[in-house]
C-alpha atoms as a PDB file:
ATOM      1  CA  UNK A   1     -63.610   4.097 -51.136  1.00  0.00           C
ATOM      2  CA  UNK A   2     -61.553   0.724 -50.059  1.00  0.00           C
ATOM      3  CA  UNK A   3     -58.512   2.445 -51.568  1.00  0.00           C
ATOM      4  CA  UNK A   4     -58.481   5.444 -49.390  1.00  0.00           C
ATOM      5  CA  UNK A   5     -59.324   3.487 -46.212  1.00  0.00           C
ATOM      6  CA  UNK A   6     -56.175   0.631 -47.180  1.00  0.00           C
ATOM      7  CA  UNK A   7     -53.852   4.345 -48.089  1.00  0.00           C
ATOM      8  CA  UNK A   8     -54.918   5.444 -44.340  1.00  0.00           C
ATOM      9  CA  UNK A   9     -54.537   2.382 -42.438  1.00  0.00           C
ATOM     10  CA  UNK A  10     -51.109   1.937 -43.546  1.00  0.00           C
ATOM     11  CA  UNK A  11     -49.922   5.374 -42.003  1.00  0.00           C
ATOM     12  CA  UNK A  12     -50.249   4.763 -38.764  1.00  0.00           C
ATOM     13  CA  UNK A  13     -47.975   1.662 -39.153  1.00  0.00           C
ATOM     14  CA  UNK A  14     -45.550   3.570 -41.282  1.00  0.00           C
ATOM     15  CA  UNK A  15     -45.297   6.011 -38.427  1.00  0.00           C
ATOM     16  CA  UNK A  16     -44.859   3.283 -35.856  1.00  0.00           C
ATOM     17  CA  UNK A  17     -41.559   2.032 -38.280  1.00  0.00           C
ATOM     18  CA  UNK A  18     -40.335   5.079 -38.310  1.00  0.00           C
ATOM     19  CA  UNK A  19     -40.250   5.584 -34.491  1.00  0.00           C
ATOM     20  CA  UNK A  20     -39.026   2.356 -33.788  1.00  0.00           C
ATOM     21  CA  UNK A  21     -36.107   2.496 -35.620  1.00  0.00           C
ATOM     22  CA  UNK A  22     -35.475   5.946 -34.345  1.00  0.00           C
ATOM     23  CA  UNK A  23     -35.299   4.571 -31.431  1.00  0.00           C
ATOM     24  CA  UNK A  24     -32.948   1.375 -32.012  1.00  0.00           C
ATOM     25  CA  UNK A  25     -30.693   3.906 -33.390  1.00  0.00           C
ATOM     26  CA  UNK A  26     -30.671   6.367 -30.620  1.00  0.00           C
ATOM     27  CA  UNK A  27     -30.332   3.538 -28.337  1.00  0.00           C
ATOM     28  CA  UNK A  28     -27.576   1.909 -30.433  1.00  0.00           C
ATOM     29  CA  UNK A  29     -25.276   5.346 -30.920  1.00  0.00           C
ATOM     30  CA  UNK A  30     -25.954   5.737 -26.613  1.00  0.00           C
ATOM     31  CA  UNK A  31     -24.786   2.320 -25.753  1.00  0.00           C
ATOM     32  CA  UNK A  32     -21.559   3.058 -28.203  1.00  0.00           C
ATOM     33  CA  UNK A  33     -21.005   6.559 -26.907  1.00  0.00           C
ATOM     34  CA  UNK A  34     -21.355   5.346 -23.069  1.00  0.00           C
ATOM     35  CA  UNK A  35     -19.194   2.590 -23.603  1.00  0.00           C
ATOM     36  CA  UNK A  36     -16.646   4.654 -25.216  1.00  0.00           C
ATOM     37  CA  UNK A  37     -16.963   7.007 -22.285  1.00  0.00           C
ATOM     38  CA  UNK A  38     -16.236   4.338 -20.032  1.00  0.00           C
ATOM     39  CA  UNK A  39     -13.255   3.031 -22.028  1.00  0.00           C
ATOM     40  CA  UNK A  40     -11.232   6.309 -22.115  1.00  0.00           C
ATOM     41  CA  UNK A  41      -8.575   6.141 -19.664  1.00  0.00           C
ATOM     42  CA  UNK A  42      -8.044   9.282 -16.667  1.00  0.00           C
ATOM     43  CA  UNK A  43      -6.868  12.603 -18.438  1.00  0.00           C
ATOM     44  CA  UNK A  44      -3.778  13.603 -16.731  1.00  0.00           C
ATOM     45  CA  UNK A  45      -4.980  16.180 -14.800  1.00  0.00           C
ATOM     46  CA  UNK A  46      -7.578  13.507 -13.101  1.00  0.00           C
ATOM     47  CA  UNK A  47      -4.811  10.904 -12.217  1.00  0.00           C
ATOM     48  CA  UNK A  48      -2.778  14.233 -11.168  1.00  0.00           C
ATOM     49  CA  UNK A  49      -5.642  15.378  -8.645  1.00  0.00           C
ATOM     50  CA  UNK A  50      -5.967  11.417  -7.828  1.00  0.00           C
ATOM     51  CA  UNK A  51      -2.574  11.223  -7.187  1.00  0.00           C
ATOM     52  CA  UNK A  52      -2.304  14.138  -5.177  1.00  0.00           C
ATOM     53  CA  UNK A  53      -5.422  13.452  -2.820  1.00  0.00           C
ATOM     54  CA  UNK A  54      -3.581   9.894  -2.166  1.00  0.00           C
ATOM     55  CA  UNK A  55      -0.475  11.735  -1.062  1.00  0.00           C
ATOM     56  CA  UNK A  56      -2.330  13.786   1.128  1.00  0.00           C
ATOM     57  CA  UNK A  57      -4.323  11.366   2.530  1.00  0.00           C
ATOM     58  CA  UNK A  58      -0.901   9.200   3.252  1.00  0.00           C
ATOM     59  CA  UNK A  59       0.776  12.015   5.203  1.00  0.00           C
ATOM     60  CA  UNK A  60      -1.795  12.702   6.841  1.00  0.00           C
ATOM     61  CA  UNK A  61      -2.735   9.328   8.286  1.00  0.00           C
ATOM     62  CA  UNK A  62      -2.452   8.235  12.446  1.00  0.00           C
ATOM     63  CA  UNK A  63       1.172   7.728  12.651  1.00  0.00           C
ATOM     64  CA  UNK A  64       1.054   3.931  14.088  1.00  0.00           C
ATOM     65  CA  UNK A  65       3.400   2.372  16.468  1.00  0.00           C
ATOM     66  CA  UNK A  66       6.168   4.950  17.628  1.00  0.00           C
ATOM     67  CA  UNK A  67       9.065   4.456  17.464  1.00  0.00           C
ATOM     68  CA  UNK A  68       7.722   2.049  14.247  1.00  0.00           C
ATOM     69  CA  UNK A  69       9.410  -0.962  13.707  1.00  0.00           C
ATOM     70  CA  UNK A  70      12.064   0.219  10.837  1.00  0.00           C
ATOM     71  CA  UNK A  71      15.178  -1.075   8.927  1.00  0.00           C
ATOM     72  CA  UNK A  72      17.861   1.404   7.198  1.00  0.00           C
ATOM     73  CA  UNK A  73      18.017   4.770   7.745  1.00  0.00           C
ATOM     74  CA  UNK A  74      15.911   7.189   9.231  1.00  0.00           C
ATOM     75  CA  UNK A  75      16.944   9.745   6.981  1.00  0.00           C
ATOM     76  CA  UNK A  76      16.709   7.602   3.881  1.00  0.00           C
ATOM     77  CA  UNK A  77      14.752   9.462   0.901  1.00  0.00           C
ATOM     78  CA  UNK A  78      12.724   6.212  -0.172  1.00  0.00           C
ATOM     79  CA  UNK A  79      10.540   4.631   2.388  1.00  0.00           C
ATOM     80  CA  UNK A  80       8.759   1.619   1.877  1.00  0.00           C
ATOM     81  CA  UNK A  81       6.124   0.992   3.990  1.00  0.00           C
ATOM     82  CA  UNK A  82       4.238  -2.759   4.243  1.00  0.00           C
ATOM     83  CA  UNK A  83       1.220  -3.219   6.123  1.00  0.00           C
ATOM     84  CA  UNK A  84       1.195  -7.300   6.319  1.00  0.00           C
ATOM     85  CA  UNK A  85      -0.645  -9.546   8.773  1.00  0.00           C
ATOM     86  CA  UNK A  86       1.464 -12.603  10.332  1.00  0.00           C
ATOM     87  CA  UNK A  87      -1.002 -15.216   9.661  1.00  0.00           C
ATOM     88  CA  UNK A  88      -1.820 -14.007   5.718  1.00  0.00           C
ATOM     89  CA  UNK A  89      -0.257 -17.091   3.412  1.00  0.00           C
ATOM     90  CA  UNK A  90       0.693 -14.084   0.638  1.00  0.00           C
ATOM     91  CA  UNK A  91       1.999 -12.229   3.325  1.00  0.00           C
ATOM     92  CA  UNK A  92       4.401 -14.950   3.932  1.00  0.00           C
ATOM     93  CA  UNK A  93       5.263 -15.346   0.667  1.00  0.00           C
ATOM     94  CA  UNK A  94       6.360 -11.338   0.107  1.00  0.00           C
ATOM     95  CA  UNK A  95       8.642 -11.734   3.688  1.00  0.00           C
ATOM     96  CA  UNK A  96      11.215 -13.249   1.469  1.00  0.00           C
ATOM     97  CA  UNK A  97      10.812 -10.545  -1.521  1.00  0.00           C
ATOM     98  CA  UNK A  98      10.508  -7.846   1.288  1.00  0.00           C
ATOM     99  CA  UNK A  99      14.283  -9.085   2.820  1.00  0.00           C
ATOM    100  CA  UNK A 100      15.804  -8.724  -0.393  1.00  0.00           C
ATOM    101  CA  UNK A 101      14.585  -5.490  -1.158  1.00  0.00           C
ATOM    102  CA  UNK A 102      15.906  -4.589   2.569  1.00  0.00           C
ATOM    103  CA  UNK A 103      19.557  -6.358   1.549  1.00  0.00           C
ATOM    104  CA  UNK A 104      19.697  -4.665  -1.791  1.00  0.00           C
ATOM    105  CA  UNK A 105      19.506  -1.241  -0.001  1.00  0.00           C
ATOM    106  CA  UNK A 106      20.385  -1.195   3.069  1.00  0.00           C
ATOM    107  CA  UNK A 107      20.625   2.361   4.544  1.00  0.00           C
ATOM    108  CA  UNK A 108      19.448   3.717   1.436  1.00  0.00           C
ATOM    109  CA  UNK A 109      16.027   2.603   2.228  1.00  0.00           C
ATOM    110  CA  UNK A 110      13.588   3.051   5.070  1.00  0.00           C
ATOM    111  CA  UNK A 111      11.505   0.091   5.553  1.00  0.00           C
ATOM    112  CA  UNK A 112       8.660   0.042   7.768  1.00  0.00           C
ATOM    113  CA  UNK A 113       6.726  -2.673   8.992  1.00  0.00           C
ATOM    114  CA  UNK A 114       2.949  -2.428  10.146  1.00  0.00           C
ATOM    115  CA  UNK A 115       0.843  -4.842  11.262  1.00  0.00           C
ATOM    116  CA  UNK A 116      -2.637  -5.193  10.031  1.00  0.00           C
ATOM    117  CA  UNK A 117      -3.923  -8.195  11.631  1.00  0.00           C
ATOM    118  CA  UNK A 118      -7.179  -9.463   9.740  1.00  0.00           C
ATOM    119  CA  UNK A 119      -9.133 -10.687  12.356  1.00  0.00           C
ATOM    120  CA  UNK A 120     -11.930 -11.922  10.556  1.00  0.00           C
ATOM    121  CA  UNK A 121      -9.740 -14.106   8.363  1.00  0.00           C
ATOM    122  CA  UNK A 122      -7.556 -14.879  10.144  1.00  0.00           C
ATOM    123  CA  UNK A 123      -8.240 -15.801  14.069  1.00  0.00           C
ATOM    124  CA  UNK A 124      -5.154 -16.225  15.317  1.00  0.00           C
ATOM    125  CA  UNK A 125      -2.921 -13.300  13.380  1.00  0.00           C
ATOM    126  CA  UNK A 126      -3.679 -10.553  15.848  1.00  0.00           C
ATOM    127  CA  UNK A 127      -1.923 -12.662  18.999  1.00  0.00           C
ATOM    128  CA  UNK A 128       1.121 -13.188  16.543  1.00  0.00           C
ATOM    129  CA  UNK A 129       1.105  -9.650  16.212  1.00  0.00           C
ATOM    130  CA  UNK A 130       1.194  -9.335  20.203  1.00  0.00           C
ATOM    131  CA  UNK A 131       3.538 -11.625  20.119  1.00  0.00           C
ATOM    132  CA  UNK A 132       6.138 -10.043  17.322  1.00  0.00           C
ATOM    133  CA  UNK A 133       5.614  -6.420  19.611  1.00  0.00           C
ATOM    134  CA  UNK A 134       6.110  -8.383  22.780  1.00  0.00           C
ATOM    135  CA  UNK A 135       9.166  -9.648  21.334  1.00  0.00           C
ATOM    136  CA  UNK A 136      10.406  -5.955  20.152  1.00  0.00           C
ATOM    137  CA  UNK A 137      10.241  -5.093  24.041  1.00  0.00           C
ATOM    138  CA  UNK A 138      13.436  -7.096  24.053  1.00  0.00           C
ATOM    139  CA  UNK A 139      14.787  -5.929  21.326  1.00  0.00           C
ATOM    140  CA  UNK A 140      14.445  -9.142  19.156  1.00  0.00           C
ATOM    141  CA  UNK A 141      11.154  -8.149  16.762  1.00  0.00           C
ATOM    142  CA  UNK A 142      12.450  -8.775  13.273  1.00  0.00           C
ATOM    143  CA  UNK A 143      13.845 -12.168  14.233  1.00  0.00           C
ATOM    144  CA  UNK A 144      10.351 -12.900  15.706  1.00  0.00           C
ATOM    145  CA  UNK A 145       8.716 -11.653  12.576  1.00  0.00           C
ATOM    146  CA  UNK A 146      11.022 -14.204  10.370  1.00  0.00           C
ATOM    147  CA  UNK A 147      10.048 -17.168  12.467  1.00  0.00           C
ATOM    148  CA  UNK A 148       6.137 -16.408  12.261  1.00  0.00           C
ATOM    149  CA  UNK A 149       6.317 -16.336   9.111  1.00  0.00           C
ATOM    150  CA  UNK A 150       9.067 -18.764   8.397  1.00  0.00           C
ATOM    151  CA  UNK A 151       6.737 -21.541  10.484  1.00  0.00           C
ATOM    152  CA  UNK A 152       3.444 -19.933  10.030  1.00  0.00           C
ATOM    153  CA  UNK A 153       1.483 -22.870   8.544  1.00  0.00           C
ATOM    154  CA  UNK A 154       2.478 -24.588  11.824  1.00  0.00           C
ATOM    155  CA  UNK A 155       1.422 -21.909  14.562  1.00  0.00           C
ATOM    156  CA  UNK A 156      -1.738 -21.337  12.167  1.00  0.00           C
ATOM    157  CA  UNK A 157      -3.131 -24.597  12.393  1.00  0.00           C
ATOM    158  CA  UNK A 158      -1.889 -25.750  16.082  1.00  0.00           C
ATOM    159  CA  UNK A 159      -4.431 -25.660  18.866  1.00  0.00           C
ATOM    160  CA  UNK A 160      -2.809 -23.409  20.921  1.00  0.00           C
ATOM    161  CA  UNK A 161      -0.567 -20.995  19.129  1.00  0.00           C
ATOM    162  CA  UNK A 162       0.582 -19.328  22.107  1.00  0.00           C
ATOM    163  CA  UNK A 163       2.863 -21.818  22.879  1.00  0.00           C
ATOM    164  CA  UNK A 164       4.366 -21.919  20.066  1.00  0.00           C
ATOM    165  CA  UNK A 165       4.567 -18.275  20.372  1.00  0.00           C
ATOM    166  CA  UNK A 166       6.920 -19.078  23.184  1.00  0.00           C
ATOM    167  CA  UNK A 167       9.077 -21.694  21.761  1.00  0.00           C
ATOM    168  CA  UNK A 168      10.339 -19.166  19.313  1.00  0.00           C
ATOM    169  CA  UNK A 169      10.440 -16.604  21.648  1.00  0.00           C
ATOM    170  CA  UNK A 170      13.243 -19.438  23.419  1.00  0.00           C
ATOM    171  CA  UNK A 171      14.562 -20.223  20.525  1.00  0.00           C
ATOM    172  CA  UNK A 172      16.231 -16.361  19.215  1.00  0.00           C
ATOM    173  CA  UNK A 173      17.035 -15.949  22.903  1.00  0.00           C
ATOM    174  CA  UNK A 174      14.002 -13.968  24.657  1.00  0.00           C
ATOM    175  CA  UNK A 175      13.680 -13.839  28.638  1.00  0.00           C
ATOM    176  CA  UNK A 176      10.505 -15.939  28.033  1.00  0.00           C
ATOM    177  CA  UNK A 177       8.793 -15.236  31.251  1.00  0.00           C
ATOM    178  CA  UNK A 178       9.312 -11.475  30.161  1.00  0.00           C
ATOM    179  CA  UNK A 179       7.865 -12.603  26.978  1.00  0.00           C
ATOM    180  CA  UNK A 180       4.621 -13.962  28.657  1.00  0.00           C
ATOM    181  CA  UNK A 181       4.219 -11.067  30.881  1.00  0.00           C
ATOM    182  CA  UNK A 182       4.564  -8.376  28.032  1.00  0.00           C
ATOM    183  CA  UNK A 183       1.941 -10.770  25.409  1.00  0.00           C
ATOM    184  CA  UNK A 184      -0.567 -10.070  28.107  1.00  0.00           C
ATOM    185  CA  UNK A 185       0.416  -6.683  28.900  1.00  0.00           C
ATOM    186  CA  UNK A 186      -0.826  -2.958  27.614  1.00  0.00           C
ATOM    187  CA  UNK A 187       1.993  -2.095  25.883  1.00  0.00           C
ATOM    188  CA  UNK A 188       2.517  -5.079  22.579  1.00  0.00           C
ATOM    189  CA  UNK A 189      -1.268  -4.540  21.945  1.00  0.00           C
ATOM    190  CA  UNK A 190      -1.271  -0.608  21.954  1.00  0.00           C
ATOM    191  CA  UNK A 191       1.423  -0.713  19.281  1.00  0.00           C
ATOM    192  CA  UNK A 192      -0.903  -3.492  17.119  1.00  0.00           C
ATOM    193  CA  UNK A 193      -3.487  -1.251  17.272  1.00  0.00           C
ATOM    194  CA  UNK A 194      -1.824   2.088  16.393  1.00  0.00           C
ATOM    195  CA  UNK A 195      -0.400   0.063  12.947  1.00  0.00           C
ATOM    196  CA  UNK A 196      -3.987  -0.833  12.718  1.00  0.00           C
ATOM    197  CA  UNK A 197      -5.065   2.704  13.107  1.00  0.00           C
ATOM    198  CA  UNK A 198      -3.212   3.958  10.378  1.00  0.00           C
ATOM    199  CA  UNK A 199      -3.940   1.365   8.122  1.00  0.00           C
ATOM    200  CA  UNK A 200      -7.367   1.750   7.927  1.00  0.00           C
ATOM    201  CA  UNK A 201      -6.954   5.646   8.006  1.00  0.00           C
ATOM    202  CA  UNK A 202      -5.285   4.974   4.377  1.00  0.00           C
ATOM    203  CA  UNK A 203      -8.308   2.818   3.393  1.00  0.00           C
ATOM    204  CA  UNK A 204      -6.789  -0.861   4.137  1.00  0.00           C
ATOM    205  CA  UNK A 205      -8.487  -3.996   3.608  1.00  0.00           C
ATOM    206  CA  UNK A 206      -6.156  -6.643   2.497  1.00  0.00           C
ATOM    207  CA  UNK A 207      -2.633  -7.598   2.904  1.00  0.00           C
ATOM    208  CA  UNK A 208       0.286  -7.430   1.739  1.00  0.00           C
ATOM    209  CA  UNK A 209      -0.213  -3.314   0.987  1.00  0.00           C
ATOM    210  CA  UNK A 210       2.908  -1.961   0.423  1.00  0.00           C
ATOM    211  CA  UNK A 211       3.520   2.080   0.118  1.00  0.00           C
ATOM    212  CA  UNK A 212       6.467   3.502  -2.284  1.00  0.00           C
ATOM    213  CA  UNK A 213       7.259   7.362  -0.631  1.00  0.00           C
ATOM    214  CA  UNK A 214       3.444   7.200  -0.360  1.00  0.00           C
ATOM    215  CA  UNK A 215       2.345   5.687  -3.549  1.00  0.00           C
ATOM    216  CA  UNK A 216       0.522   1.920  -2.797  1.00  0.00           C
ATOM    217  CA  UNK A 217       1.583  -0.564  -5.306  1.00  0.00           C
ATOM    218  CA  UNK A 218      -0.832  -2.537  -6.927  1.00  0.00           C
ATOM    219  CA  UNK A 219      -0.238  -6.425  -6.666  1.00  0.00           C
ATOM    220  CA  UNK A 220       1.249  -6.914 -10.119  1.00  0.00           C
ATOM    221  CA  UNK A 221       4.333  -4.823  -8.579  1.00  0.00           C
ATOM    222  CA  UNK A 222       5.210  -7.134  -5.622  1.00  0.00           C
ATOM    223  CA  UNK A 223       7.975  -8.714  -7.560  1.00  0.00           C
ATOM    224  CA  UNK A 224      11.991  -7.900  -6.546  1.00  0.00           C
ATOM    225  CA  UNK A 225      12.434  -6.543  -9.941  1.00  0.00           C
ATOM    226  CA  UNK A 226       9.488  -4.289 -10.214  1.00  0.00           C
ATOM    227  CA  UNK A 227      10.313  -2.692  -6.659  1.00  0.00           C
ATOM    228  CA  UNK A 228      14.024  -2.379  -7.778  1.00  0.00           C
ATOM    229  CA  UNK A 229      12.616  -0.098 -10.796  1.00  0.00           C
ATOM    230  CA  UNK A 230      10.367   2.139  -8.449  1.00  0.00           C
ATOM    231  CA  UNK A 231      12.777   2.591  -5.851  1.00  0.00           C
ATOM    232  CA  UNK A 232      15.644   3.532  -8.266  1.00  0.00           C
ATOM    233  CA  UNK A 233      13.168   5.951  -9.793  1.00  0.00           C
ATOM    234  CA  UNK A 234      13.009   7.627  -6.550  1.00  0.00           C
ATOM    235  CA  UNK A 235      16.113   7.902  -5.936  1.00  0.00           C
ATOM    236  CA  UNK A 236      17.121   9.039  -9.050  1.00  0.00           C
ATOM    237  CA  UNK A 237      14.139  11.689  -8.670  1.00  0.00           C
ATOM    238  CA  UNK A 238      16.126  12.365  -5.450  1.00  0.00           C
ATOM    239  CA  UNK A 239      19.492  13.001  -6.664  1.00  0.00           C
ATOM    240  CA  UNK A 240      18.640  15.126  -9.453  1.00  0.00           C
ATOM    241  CA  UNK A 241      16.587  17.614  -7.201  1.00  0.00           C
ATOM    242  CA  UNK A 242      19.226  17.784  -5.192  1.00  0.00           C
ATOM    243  CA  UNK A 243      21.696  18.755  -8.213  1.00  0.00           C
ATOM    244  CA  UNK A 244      18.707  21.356  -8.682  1.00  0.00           C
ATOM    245  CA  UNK A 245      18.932  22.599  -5.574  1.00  0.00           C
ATOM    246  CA  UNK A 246      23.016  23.208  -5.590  1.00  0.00           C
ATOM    247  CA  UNK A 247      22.735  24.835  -9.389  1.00  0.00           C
ATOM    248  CA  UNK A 248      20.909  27.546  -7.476  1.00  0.00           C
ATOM    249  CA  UNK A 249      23.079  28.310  -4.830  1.00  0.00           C
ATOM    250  CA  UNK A 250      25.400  30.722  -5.591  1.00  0.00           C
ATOM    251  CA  UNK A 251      29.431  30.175  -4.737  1.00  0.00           C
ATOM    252  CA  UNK A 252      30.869  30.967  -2.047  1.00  0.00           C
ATOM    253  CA  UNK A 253      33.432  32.847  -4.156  1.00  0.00           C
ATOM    254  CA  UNK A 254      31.162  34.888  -6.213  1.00  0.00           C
ATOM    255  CA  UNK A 255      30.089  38.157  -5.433  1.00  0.00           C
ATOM    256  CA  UNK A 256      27.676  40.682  -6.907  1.00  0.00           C
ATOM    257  CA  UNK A 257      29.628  43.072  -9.244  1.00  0.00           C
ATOM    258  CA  UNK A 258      26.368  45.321 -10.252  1.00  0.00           C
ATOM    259  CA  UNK A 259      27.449  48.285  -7.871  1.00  0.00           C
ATOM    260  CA  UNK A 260      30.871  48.562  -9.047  1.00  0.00           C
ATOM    261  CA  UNK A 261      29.711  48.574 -12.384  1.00  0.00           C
ATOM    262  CA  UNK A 262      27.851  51.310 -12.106  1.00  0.00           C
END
């Protein structure tokens, strides 16, 4: 009699064993499955349809400041486009990469530059903004641009940036009463905030963001170098669909023989 009541208390325990490692397995093969899930990079045709819905979503952004503050050629087929805000310390420390990207290829290029005050961040970027457009009213914005960022842990730290606003504004040879009048005015601050328009349109939240023909680099590409590979890539891209095109087009000399023939 003990026997058979020992023989039956030990089943239910057997069946509790069994369940529990049942479930340490299942659990085990669902945290290795999951994980791998998670590990496998975008199939092509994801990063494709990514791709693609970033494209679209890049031409079909608020077109910012017009005419938009550009260097090279409006015709160019690579634009770069940099969204940067004056008072941004990285920001200041791409202006130099950004000018030697802009030497390197001259009229081969389109460069445009945005600005994308942070205003949160950065308190006093949005008035250097005013203050680069103010200066582009006379004709004078990219040497503006180079001294706010040339001097811009001066200006960021004075009391009253304004007036240093206006010393460079004497010093690349600005009507400087102008320059007051058009800080304050309609105009500088309506271009800010059409760049800032069409930067957060395409999703913007920190600077530097810089756009390849519509494709944003991530920050690992900032370097001279790794630009200089993208652009030539598009341009290469460029010339040999245009070699495309003209293999399709017949002479001007040749003519179709087929009724002759006949």
């Amino acid at each position: 009699m003990n026997n058979k009541n020992q023989t039956n208390s030990g089943l239910p325990l057997a069946i509790i064993g069994v369940v529990l490692l049942a479930a340490i397995v299942g659990g085990w093969w669902f945290y290795q499955n999951s994980k791998s899930q998670a590990s496998k990079p975008k199939t092509n045709v994801n990063q494709k349809t990514d791709d693609a819905a970033a494209l679209s979503r890049y031409a079909s952004a608020p077109p910012g400041a017009q005419p938009s503050n550009m260097l090279g050629s409006p015709s160019a087929v690579v634009t770069v486009e940099e969204f940067a805000d004056f008072q941004c310390p990285t920001c200041a420390v791409q202006h130099p990469k950004m000018k030697e990207i802009i030497s390197l290829y001259g009229n081969r290029i389109k460069f445009i530059f945005r600005n994308f005050p942070l205003n949160q961040a950065h308190p006093k970027a949005y008035d250097a903004a005013v203050a680069a457009e103010a200066a582009q009213l006379q004709g004078k914005y990219w040497a503006m641009q180079d001294q706010l960022f040339t001097n811009q842990q001066k200006w960021a730290t004075a009391p009253d940036a304004r007036k240093l606003f206006e010393e460079y504004a004497q010093k690349i040879g600005l009507d400087v009463a102008k320059f007051q009048s058009d800080m304050l005015g309609l105009p500088a601050k309506t271009r800010v905030d059409a760049d800032m328009q069409r930067g957060r349109a395409l999703g913007i939240n920190g600077t530097p963001t810089v756009f390849i023909n519509g494709r944003q680099l991530t920050f690992e590409m900032f370097g001279v170098e790794s630009m200089r590979q993208i652009i030539d890539a598009e341009l290469q891209k460029a010339t040999n669909q245009t070699q495309s095109n003209q293999s399709t087009i017949p002479s001007a000399g040749s003519t179709d023989n087929s009724a002759e023939n006949k």
